[in-house]
Protein backbone atom coordinates (compact mmCIF):
# COMPACT_ATOMS: atom_id res chain seq x y z
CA UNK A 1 0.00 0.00 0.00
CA UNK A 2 0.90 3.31 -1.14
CA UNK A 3 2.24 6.25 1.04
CA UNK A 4 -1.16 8.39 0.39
CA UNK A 5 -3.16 5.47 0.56
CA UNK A 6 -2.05 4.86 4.06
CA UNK A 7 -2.57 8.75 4.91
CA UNK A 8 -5.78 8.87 3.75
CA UNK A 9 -6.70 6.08 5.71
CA UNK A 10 -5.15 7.92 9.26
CA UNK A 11 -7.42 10.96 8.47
CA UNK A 12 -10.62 8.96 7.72
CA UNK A 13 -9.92 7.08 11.53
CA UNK A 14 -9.62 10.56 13.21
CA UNK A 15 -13.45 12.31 11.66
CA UNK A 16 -14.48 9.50 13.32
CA UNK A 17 -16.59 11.32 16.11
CA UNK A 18 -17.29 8.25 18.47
CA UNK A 19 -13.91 6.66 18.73
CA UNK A 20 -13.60 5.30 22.14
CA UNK A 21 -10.25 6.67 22.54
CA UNK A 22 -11.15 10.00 22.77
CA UNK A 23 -8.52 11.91 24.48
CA UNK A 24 -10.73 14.57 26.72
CA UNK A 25 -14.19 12.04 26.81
CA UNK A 26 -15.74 13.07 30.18
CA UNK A 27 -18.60 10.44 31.74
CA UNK A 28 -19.48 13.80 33.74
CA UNK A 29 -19.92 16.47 30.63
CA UNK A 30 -21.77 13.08 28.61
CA UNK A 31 -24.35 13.69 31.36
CA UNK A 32 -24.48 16.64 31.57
CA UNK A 33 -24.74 17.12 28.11
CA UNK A 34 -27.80 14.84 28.16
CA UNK A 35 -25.55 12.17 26.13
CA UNK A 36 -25.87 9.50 28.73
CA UNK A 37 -28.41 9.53 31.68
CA UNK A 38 -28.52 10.87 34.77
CA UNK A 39 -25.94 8.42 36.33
CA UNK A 40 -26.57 10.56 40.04
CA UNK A 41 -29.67 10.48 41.93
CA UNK A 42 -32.65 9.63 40.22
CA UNK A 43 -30.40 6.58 38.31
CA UNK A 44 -29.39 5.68 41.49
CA UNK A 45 -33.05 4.68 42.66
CA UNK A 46 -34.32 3.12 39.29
CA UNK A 47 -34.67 -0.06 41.33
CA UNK A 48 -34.26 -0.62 44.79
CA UNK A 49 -32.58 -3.70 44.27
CA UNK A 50 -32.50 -6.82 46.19
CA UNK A 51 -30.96 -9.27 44.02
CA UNK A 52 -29.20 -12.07 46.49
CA UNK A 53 -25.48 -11.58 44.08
CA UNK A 54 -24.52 -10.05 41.64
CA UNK A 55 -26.25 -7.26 43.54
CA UNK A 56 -26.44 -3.80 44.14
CA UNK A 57 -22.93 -1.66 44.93
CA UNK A 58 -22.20 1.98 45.00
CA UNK A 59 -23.51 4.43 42.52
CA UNK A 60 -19.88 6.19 43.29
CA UNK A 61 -18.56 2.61 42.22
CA UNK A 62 -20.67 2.28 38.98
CA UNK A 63 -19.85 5.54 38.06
CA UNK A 64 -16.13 5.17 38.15
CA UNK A 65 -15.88 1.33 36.75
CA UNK A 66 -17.66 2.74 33.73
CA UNK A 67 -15.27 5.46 33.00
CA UNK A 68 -11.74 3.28 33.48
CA UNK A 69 -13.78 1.55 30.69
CA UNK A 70 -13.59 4.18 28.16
CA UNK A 71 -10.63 6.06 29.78
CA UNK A 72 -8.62 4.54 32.77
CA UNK A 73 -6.80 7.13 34.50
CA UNK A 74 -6.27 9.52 31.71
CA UNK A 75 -4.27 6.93 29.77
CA UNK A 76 -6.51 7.09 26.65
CA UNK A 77 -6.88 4.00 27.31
CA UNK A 78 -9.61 1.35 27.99
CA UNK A 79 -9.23 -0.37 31.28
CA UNK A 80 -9.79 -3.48 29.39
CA UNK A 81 -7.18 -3.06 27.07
CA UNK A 82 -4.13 -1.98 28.79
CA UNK A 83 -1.56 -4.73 30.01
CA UNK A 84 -2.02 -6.20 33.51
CA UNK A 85 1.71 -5.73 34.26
CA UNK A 86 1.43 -2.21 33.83
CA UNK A 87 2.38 -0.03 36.56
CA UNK A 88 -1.15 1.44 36.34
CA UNK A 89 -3.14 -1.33 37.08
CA UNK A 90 -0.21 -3.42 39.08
CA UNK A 91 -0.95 -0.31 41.28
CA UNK A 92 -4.80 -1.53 41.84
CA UNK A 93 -3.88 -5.13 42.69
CA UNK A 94 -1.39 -3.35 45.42
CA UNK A 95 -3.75 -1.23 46.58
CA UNK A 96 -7.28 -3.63 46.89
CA UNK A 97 -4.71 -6.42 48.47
CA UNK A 98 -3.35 -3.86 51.07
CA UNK A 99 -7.14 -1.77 51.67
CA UNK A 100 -8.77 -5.49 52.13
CA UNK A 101 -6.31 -6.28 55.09
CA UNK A 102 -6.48 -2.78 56.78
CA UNK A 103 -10.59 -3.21 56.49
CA UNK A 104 -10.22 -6.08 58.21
CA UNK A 105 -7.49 -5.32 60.74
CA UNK A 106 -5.21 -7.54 59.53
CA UNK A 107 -2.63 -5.12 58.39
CA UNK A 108 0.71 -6.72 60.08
CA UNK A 109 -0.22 -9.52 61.25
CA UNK A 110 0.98 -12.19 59.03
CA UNK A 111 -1.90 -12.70 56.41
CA UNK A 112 -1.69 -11.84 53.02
CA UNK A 113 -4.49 -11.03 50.11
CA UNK A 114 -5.05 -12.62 47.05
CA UNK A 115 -7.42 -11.69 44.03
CA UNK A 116 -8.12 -14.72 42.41
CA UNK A 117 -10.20 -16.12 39.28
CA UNK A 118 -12.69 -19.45 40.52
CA UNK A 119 -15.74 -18.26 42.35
CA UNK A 120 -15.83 -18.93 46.37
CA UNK A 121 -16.45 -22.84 44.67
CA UNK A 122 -12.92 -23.14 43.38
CA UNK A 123 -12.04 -22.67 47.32
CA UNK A 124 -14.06 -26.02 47.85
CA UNK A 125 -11.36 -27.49 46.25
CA UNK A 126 -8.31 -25.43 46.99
CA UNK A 127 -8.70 -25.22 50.90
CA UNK A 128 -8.68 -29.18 51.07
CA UNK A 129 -5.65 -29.20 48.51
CA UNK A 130 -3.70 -26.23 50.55
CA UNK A 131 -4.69 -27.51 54.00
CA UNK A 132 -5.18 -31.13 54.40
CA UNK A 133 -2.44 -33.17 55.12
CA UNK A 134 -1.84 -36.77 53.49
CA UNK A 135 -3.77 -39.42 55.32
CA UNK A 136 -5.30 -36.24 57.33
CA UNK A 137 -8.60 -35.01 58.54
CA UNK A 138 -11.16 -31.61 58.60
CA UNK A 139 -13.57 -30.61 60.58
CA UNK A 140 -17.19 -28.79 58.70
CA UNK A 141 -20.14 -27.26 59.62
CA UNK A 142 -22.80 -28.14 57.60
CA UNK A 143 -25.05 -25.07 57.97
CA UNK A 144 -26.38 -24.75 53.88
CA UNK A 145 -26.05 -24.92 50.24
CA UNK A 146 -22.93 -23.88 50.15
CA UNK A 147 -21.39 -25.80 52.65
CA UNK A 148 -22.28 -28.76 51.42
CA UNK A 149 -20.86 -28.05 48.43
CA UNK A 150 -17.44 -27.29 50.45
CA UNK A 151 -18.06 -30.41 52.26
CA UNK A 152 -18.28 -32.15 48.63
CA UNK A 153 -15.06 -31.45 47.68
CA UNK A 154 -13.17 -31.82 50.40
CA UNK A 155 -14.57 -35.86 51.07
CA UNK A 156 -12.04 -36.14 47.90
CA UNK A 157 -8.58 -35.33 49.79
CA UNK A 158 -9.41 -36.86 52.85
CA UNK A 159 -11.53 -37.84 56.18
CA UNK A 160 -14.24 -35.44 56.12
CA UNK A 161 -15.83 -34.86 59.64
CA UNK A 162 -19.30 -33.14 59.23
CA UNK A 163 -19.68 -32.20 63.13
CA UNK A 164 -23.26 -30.60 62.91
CA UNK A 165 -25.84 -29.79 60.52
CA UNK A 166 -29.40 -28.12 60.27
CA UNK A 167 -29.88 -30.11 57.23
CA UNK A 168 -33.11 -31.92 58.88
CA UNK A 169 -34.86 -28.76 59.56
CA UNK A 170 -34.18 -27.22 56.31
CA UNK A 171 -31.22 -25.20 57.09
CA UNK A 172 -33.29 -22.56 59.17
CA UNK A 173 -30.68 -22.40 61.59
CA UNK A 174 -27.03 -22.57 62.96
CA UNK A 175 -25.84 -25.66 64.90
CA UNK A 176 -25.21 -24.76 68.59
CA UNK A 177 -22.88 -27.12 70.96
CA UNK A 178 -20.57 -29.39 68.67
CA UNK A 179 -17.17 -30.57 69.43
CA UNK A 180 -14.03 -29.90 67.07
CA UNK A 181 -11.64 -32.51 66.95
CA UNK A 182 -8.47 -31.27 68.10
CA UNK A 183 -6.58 -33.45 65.41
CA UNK A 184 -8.45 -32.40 62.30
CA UNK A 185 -6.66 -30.39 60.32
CA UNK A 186 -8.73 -27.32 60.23
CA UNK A 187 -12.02 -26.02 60.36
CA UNK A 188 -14.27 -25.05 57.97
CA UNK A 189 -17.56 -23.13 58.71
CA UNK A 190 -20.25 -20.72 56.68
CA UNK A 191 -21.00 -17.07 57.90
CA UNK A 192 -23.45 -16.51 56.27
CA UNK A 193 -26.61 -18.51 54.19
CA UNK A 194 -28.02 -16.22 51.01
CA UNK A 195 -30.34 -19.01 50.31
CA UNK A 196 -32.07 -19.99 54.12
CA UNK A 197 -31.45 -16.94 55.53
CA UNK A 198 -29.30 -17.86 58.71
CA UNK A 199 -25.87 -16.34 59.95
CA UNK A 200 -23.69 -17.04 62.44
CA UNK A 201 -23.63 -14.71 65.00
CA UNK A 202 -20.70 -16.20 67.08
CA UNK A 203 -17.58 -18.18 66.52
CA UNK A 204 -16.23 -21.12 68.18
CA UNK A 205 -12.97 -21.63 69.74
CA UNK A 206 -10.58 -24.25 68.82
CA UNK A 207 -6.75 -24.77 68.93
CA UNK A 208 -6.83 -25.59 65.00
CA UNK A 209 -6.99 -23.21 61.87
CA UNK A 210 -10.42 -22.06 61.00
CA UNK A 211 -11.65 -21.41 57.71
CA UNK A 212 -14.33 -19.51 56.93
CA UNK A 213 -16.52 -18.78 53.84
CA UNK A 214 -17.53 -15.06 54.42
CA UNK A 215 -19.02 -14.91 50.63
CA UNK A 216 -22.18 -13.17 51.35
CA UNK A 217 -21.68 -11.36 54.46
CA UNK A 218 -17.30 -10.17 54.38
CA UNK A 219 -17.13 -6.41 54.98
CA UNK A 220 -20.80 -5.99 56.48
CA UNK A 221 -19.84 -6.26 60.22
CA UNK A 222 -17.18 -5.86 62.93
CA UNK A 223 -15.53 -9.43 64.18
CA UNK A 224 -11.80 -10.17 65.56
CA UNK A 225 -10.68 -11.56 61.77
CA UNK A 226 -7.67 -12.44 63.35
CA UNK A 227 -9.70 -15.46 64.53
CA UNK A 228 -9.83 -16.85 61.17
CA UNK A 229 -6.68 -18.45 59.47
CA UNK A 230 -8.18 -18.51 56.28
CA UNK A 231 -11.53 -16.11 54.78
CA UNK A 232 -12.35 -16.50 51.35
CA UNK A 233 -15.32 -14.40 50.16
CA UNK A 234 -16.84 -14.15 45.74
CA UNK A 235 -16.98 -11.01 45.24
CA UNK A 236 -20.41 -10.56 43.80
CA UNK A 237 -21.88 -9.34 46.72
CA UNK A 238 -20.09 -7.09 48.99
CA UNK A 239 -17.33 -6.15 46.63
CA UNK A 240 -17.63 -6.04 43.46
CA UNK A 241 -18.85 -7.53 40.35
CA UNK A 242 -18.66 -11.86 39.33
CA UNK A 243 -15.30 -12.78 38.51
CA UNK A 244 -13.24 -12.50 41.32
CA UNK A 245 -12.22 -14.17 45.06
CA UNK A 246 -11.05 -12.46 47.72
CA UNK A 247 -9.04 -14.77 49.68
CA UNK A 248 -7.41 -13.56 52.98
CA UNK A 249 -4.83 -16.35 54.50
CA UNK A 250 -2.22 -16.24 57.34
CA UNK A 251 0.51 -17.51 55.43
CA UNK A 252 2.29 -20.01 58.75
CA UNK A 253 -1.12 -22.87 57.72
CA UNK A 254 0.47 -23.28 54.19
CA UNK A 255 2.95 -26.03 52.99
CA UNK A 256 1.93 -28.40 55.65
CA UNK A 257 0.31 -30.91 53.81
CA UNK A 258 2.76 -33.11 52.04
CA UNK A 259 0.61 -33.61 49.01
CA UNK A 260 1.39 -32.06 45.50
CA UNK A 261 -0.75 -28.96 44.62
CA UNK A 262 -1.11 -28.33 41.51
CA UNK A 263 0.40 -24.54 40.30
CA UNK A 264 -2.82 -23.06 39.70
CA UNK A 265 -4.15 -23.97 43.00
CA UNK A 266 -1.32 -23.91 45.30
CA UNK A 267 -1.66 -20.52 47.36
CA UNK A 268 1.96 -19.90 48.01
CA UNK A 269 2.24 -20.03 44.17
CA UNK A 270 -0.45 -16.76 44.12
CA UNK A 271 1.19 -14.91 47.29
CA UNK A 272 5.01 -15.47 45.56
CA UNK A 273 3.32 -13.87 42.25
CA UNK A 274 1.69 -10.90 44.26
CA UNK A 275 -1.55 -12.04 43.02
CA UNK A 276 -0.23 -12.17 39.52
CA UNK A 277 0.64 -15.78 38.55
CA UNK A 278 -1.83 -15.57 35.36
CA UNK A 279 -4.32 -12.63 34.18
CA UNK A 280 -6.06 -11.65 36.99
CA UNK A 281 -9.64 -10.38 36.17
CA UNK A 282 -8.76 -6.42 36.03
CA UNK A 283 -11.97 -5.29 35.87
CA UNK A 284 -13.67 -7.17 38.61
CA UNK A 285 -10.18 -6.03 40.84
CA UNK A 286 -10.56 -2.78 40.09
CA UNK A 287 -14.25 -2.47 40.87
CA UNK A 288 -13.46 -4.43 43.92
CA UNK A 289 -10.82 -1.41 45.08
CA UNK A 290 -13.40 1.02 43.82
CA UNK A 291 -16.03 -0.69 46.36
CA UNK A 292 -13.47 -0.80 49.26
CA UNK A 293 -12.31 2.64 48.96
CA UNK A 294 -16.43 3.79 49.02
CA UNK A 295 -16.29 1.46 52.51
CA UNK A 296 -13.00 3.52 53.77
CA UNK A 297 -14.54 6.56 52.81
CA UNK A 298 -18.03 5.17 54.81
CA UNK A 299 -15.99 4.87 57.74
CA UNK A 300 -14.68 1.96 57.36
CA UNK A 301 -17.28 -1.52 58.80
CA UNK A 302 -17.74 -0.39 61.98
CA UNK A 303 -19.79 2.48 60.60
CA UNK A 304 -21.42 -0.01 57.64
CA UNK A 305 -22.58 -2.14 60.25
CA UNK A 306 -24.18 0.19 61.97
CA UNK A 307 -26.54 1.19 58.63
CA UNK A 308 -26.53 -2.71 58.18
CA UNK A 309 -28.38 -3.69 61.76
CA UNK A 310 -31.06 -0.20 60.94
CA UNK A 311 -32.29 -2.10 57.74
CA UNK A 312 -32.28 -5.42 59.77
CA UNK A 313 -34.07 -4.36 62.23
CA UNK A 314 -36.58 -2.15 59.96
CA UNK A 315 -37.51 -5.36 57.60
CA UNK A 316 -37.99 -8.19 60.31
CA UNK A 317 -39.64 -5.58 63.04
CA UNK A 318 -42.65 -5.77 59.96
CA UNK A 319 -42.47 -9.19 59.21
CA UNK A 320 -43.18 -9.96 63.00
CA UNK A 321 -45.61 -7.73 63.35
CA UNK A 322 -47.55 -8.10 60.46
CA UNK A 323 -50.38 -10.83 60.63
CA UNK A 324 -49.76 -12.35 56.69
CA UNK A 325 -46.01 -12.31 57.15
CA UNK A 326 -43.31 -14.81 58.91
CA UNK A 327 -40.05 -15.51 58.44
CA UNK A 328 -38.45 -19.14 57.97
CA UNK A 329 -35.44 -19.00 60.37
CA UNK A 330 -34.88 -19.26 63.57
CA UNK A 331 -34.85 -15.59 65.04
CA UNK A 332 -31.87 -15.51 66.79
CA UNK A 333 -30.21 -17.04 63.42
CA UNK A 334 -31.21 -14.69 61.20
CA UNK A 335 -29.30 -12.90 59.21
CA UNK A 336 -28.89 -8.93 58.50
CA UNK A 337 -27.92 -9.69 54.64
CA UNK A 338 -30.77 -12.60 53.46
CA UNK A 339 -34.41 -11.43 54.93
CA UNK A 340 -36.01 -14.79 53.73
CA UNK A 341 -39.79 -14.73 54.78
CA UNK A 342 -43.32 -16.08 53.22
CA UNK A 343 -46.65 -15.31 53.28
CA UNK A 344 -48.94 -16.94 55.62
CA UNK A 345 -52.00 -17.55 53.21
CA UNK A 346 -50.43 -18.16 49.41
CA UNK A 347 -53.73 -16.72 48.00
CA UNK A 348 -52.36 -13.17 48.53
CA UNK A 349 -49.26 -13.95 46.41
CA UNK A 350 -50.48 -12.19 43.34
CA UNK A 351 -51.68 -8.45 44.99
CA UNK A 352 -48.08 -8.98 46.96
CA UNK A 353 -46.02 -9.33 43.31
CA UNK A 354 -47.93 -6.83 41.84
CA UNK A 355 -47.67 -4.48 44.68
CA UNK A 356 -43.85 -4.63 45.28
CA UNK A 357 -43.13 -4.75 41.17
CA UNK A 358 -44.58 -1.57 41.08
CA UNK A 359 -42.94 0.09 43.91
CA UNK A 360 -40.18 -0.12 41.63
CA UNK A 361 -38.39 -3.33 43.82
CA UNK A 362 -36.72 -5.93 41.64
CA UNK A 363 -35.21 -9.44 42.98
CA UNK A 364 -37.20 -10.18 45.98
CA UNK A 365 -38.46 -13.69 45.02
CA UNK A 366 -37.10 -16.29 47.20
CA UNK A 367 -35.02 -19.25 46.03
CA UNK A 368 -36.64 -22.60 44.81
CA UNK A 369 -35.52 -24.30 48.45
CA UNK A 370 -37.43 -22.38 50.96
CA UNK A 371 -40.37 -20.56 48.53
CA UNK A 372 -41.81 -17.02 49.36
CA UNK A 373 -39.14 -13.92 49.40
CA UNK A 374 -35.60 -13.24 50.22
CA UNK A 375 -34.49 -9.62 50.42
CA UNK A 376 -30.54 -9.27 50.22
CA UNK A 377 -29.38 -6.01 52.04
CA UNK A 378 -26.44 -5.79 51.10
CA UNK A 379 -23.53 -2.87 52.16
CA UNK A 380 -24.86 -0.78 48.95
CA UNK A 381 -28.29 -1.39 49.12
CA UNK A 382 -30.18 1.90 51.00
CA UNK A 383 -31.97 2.42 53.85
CA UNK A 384 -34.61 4.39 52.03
CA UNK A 385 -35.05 0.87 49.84
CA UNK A 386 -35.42 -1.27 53.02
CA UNK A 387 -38.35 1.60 53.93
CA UNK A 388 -40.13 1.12 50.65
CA UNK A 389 -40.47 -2.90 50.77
CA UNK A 390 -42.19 -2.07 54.62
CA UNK A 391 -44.67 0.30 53.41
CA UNK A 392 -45.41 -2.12 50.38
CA UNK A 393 -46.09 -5.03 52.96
CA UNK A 394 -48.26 -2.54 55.60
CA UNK A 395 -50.26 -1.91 51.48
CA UNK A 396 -51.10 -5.30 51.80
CA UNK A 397 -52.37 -5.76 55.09
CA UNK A 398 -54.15 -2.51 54.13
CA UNK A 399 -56.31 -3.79 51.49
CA UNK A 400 -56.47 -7.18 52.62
């Protein structure tokens, strides 16, 4: 191809008025322009939105995720496109690994933070493969869905002890007054149930590492994390978008096990790499840091838990009190992220939909195992949301 050929070519790519690479695009003069919507308040309510993950997060959070999409931090570049050794985004893996142990308090104190690809049900499989020695033992709560699925996996490496479960009623509440073997090799417990509706409110004490899966409910309260050896947590609901796994381990548990771990799964391999032993997922990472910096800025989760126990306390003060309302766990079980209630008399399930549809409320239906509703208040989701769904259900009783 010819010199002019190739010229005319460069001119015909810059008239064109939409490239994405736009040197001085704005997300904030597209609004204002009336280019894009109102990304600010009135966006923000569209939907008060209980979806149990992915779920709501931060309008602050959207807003910024979208624009390292078109322009990450005036590079002229897409987010998406740009190299994940680059010092620009090897900045955000330094940053959401360091913020997620100062959240915690666990700055100092041995543990380190990894970003990894798999979903919370990868750690099913690593934990065993990281944690339980040859010819060894673990110890697991068997408090829902999800823990069974952890339990799954690890029957594969070893002798799988499940010391308690609510399985018989349902999962509608947390085991109370098991024994942990003081030989297994760790630990393994639930915080939280999306799908029942149940949370653990306390911890036990034992001499061996405990593991927890904090997947629906990390970053929503205060608790001494330093109890935990190992936290793993998807991201989809606290922290960011699907994609991603936060895992948080104390790095004196690992390479104990004599078994061979394979690369991918091996956690030292992930903490030698600085979280970089293949592509991590950038975006999801840097949505996550986005998310956790919103937290910081909240005050950090002493001051999220706070907002957390008001919505709590708003949704199941109505449920109780309201005649064609109950909820299916065990009250002093129940947990401040997964609302799960029904309605008393299933003839009113038709008004109820149509009622809370058009309040402008979107995921509320329950999952297939218990029936009825679940609402998931998650960190993001508003007060002022919780307030609607309460004045929808005192509707009801109203023209009942």
């Amino acid at each position: 191809m010819d010199t002019s050929k190739i010229s005319q070519l460069i001119n015909k790519q810059k008239e064109k008025p939409e490239h994405i690479h736009q040197p001085h695009f704005n997300l904030e003069a597209q609004v204002n322009s009336g280019r894009i919507k109102n990304t600010h308040n009135n966006y923000t309510m569209k939907k008060h939105n209980y979806s149990a993950g992915p779920c709501i997060l931060p309008q602050d959070v959207f807003e910024k995720s979208a624009q390292a999409i078109l322009n990450f931090n005036g590079m002229d570049l897409s987010l998406l496109e740009i190299s994940h050794r680059d010092k620009a985004f090897v900045s955000v893996m330094e940053e959401a690994r360091a913020l997620a142990l100062e959240l915690l308090g666990l700055e100092g104190k041995g543990y380190q933070a990894l970003f990894l690809h798999g979903g919370a049900s990868l750690e099913f499989l690593m934990v065993p493969y990281n944690l339980m020695k040859e010819n060894g033992k673990a110890a697991y709560l068997d408090t829902g869905t999800w823990a069974s699925g952890a339990i799954k996996e690890a029957k594969h490496f070893g002798e799988t002890l499940v010391i308690a479960s609510s399985k018989p009623e349902n999962y509608n509440h947390i085991p109370k007054n098991y024994t942990i073997p003081s030989d297994a090799n760790y630990f393994h417990c639930t915080s939280n149930n999306t799908i029942f509706g149940t949370q653990m409110k306390s911890f036990p004490e034992t001499n061996i590492p405990v593991v927890c899966d904090m997947s629906s409910d990390i970053f929503s309260r205060s608790l001494d994390f330093s109890k935990f050896d190992l936290i793993y947590a998807g991201a989809q609901k606290n922290m960011g978008p699907a994609g991603v796994t936060l895992v948080i381990v104390k790095e004196e548990i690992l390479g104990k096990t004599s078994r061979y771990i394979p690369s991918m799964l091996d956690y030292q391999q992930h903490i030698d790499k600085e979280s970089m032993y293949n592509t991590p997922p950038v975006f999801a990472v840097y949505t996550s840091l986005l998310t956790l910096q919103w937290l910081k800025k909240m005050g950090g989760i002493a001051a999220i838990e706070k907002i957390n126990e008001a919505k709590a306390n708003l949704l199941y003060a109505e449920i109780d009190r309201n005649p064609l309302f109950k909820g299916t766990a065990v009250k002093e079980d129940r947990s401040n992220m997964n609302a799960t209630f029904v309605l008393n008399d299933k003839s009113h399930t038709e008004i109820f939909d149509q009622l809370w549809k058009a309040a402008g409320i979107s995921g509320l239906t329950g999952h297939r195992s218990v029936g009825g509703y679940r609402a998931s208040m998650y960190n993001a989701l508003p007060l002022e949301s919780v307030q609607v769904l309460v004045d929808v259900m005192k509707d009801l009783e109203n023209k009942i």
